[in-house]
C-alpha atoms as a PDB file:
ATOM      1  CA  UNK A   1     122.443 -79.477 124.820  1.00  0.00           C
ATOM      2  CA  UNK A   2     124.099 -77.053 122.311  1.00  0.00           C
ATOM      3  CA  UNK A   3     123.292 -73.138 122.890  1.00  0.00           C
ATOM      4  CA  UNK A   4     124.536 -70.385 120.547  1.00  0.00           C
ATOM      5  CA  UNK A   5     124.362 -66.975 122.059  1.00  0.00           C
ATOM      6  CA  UNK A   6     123.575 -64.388 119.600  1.00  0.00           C
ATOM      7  CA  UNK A   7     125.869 -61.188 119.724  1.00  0.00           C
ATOM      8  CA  UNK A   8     123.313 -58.981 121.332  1.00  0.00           C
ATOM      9  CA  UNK A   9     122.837 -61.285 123.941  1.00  0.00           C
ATOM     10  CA  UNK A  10     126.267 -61.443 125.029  1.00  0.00           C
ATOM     11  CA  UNK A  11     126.844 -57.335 124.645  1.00  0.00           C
ATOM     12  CA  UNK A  12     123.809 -57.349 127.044  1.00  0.00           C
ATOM     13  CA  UNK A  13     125.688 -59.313 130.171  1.00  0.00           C
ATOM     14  CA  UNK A  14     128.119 -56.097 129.823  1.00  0.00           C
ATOM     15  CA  UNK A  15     124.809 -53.652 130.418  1.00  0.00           C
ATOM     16  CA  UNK A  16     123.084 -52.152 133.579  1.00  0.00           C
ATOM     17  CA  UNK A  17     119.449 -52.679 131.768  1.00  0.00           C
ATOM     18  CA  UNK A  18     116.454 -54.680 131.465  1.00  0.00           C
ATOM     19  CA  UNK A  19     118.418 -56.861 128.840  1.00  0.00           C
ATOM     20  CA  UNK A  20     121.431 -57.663 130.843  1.00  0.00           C
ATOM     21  CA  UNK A  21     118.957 -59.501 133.196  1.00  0.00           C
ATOM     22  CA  UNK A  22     117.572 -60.970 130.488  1.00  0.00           C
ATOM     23  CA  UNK A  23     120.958 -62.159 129.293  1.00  0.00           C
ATOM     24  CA  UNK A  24     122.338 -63.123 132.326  1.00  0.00           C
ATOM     25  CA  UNK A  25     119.273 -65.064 133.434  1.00  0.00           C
ATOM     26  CA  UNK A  26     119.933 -67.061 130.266  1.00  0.00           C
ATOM     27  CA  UNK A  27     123.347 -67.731 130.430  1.00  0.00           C
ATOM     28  CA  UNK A  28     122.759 -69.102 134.297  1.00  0.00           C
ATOM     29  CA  UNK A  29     120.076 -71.204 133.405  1.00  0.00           C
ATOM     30  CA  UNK A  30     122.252 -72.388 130.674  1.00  0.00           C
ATOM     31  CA  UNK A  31     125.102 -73.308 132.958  1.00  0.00           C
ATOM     32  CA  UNK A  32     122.804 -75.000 135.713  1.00  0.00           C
ATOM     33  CA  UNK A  33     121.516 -76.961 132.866  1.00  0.00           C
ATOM     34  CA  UNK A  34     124.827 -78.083 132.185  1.00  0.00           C
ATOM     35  CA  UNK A  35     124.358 -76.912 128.607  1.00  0.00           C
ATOM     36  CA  UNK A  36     127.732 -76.470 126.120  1.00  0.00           C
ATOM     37  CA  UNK A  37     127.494 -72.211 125.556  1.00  0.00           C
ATOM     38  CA  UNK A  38     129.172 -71.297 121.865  1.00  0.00           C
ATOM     39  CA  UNK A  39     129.929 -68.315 120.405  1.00  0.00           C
ATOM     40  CA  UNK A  40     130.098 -67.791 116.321  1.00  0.00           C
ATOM     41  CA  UNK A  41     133.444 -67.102 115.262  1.00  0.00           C
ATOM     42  CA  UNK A  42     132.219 -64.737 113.027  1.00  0.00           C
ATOM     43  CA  UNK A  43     130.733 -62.478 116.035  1.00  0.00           C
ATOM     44  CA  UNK A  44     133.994 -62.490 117.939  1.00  0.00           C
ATOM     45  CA  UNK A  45     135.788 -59.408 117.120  1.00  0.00           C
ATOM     46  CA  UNK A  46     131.978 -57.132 117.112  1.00  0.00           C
ATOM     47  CA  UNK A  47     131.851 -58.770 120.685  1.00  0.00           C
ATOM     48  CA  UNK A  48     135.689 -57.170 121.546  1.00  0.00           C
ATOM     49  CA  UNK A  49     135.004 -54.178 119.371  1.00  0.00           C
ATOM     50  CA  UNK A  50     131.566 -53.196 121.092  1.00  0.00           C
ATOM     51  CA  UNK A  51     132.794 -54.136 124.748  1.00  0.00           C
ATOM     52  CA  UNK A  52     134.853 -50.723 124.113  1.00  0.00           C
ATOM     53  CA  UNK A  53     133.252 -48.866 121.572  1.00  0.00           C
ATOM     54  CA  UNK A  54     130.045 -48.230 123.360  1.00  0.00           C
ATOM     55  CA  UNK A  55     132.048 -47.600 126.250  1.00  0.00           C
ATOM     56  CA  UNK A  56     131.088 -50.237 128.250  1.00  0.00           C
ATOM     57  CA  UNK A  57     134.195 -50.387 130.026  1.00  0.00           C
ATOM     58  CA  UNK A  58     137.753 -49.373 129.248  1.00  0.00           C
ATOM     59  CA  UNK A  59     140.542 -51.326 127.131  1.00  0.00           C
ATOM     60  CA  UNK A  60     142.389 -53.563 129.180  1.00  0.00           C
ATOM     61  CA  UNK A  61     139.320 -54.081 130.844  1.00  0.00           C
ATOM     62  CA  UNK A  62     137.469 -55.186 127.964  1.00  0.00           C
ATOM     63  CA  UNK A  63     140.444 -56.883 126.999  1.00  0.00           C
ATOM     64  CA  UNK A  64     139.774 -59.261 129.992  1.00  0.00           C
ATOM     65  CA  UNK A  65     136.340 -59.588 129.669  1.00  0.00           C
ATOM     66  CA  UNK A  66     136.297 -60.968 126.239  1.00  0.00           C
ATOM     67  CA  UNK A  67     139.120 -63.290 127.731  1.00  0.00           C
ATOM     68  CA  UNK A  68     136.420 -64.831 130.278  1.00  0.00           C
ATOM     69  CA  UNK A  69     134.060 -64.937 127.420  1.00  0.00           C
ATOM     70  CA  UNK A  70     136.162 -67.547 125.260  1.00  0.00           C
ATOM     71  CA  UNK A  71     136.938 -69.555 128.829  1.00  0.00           C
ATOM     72  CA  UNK A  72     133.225 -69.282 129.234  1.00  0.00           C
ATOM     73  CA  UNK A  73     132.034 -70.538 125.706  1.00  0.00           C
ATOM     74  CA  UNK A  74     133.208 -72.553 122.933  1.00  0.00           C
ATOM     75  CA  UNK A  75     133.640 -71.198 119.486  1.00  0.00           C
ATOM     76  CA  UNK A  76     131.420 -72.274 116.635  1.00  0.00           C
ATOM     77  CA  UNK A  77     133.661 -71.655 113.623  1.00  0.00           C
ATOM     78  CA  UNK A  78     132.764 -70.504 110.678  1.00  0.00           C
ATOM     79  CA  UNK A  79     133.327 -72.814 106.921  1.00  0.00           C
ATOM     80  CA  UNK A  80     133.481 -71.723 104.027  1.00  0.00           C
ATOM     81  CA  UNK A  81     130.526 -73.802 103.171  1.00  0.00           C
ATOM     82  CA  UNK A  82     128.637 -71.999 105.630  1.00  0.00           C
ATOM     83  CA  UNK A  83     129.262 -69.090 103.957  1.00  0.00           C
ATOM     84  CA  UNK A  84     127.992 -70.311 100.681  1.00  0.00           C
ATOM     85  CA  UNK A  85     124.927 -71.265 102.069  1.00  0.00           C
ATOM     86  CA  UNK A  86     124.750 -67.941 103.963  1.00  0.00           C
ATOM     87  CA  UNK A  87     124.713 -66.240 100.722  1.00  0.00           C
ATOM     88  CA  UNK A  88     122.696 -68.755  99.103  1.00  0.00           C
ATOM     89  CA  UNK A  89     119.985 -68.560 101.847  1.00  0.00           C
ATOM     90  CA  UNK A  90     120.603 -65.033 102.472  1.00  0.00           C
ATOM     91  CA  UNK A  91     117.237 -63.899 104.483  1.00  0.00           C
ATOM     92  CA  UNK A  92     117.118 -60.418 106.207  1.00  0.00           C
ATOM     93  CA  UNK A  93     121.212 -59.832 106.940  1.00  0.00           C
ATOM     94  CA  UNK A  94     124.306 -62.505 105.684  1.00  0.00           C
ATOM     95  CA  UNK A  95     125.779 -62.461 109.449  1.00  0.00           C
ATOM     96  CA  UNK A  96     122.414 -63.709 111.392  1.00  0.00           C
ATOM     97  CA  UNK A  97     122.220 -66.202 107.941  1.00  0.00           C
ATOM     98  CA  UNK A  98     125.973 -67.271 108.547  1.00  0.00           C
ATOM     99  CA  UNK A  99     125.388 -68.179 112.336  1.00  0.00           C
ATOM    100  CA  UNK A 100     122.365 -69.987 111.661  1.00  0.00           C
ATOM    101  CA  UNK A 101     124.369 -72.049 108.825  1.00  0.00           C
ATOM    102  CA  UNK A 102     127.372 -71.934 111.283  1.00  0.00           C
ATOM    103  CA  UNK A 103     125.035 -72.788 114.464  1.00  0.00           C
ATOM    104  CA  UNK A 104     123.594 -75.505 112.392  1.00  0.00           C
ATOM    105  CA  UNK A 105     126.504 -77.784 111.198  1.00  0.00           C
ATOM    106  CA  UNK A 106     128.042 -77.378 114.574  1.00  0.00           C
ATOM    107  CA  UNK A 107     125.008 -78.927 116.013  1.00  0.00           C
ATOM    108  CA  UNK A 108     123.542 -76.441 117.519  1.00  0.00           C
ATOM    109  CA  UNK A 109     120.317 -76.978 119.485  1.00  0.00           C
ATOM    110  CA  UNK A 110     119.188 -73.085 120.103  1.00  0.00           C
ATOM    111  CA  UNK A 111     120.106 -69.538 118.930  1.00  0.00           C
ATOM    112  CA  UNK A 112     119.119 -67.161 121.907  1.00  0.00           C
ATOM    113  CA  UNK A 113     118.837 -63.969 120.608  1.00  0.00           C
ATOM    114  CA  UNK A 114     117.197 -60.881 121.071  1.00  0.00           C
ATOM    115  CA  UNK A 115     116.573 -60.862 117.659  1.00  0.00           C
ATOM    116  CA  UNK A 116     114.165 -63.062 116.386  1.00  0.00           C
ATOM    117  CA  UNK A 117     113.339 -61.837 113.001  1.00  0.00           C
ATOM    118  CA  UNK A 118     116.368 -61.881 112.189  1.00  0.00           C
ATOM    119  CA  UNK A 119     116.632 -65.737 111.832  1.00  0.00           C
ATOM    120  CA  UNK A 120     113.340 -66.440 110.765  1.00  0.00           C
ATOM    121  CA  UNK A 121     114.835 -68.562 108.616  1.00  0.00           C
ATOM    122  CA  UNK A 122     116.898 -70.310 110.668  1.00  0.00           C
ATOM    123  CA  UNK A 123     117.626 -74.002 110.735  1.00  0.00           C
ATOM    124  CA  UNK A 124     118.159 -74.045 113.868  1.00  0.00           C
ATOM    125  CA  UNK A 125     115.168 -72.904 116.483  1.00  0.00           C
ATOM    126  CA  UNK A 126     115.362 -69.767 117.972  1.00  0.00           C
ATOM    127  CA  UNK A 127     114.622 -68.469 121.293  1.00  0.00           C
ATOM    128  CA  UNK A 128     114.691 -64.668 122.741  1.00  0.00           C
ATOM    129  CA  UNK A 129     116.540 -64.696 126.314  1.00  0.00           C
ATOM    130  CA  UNK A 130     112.916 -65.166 128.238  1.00  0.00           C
ATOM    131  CA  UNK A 131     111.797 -67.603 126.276  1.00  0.00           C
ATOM    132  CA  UNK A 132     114.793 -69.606 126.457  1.00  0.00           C
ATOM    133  CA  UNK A 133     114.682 -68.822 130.840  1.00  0.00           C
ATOM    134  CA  UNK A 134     110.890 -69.908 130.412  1.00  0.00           C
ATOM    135  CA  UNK A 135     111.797 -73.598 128.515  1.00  0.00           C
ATOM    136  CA  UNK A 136     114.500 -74.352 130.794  1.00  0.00           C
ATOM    137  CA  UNK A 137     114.768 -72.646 134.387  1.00  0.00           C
ATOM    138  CA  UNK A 138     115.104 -74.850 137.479  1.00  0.00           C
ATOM    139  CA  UNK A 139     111.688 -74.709 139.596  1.00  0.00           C
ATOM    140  CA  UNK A 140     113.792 -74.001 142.517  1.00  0.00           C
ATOM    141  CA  UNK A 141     115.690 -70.956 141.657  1.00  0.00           C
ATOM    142  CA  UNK A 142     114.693 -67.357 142.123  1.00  0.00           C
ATOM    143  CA  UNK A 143     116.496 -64.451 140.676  1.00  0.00           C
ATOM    144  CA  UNK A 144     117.056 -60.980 142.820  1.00  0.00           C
ATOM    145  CA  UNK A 145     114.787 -59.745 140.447  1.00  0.00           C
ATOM    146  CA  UNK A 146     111.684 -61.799 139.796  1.00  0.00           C
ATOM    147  CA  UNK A 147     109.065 -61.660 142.488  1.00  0.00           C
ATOM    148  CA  UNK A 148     109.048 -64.692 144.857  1.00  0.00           C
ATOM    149  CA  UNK A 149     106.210 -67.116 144.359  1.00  0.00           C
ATOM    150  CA  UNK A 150     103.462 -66.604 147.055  1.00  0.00           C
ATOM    151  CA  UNK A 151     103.433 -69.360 149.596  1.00  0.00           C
END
């Protein structure tokens, strides 16, 4: 299975909040699942720009961060077509339209996203971070935390 993680999403793995576990909780299930993780192209450089900008961490540190990121993920790129139908299709904002295009022609079975509304339009289904963790989590795995099942 093909899952496309939303910009937000991935900014969130770099936070010390709610979201991050969110995120991360996500990207684990993902990866137990044996799922293929992408990227859009087009988010790539607000993904480097934001790791430093917020000052989430420092340069060269960000620097090697985003280098994990693109060993961690594949890239969806972006067409030119895509854009055209971005702009054609244009819903709430052209970027969340050209990933869904994007996430779409690359075959793309989910957008996580915190964001939602964003891709109501979407051809391709949508899931926030829980919802996605609530489809697909392993019965047997417990996160630091969640609360353990009672016996």
């Amino acid at each position: 299975m093909n899952i496309l993680f939303d910009t937000n999403v991935v900014i969130d793995l770099f936070t010390d909040t709610d979201d991050f576990k969110a995120a991360f909780t996500a990207v684990d299930v993902a990866l137990l699942r044996d799922f293929k993780l992408w990227l859009p192209a087009c988010s790539t450089p607000s993904i480097r720009y934001l790791l430093t900008a917020r000052k989430l961490m420092k340069a060269a540190d960000a620097r090697r961060a985003f280098g994990d990121l693109l060993q961690l993920f594949s890239i969806a790129d972006t067409t030119s077509a895509d854009c055209l139908a971005a702009y054609e299709h244009e819903h709430r904002d052209y970027e969340d339209d050209l990933i869904a295009h994007s996430a779409h022609r690359t075959g793309i079975d989910f957008i996580v996203t915190r964001n939602s509304r964003d891709f109501e339009k979407s051809p391709v289904p949508v899931l926030s971070p829980t919802e996605f963790v609530d489809l697909f989590k392993l019965p047997n795995i417990v996160y630091g935390w969640e609360t353990l099942p009672e016996a």
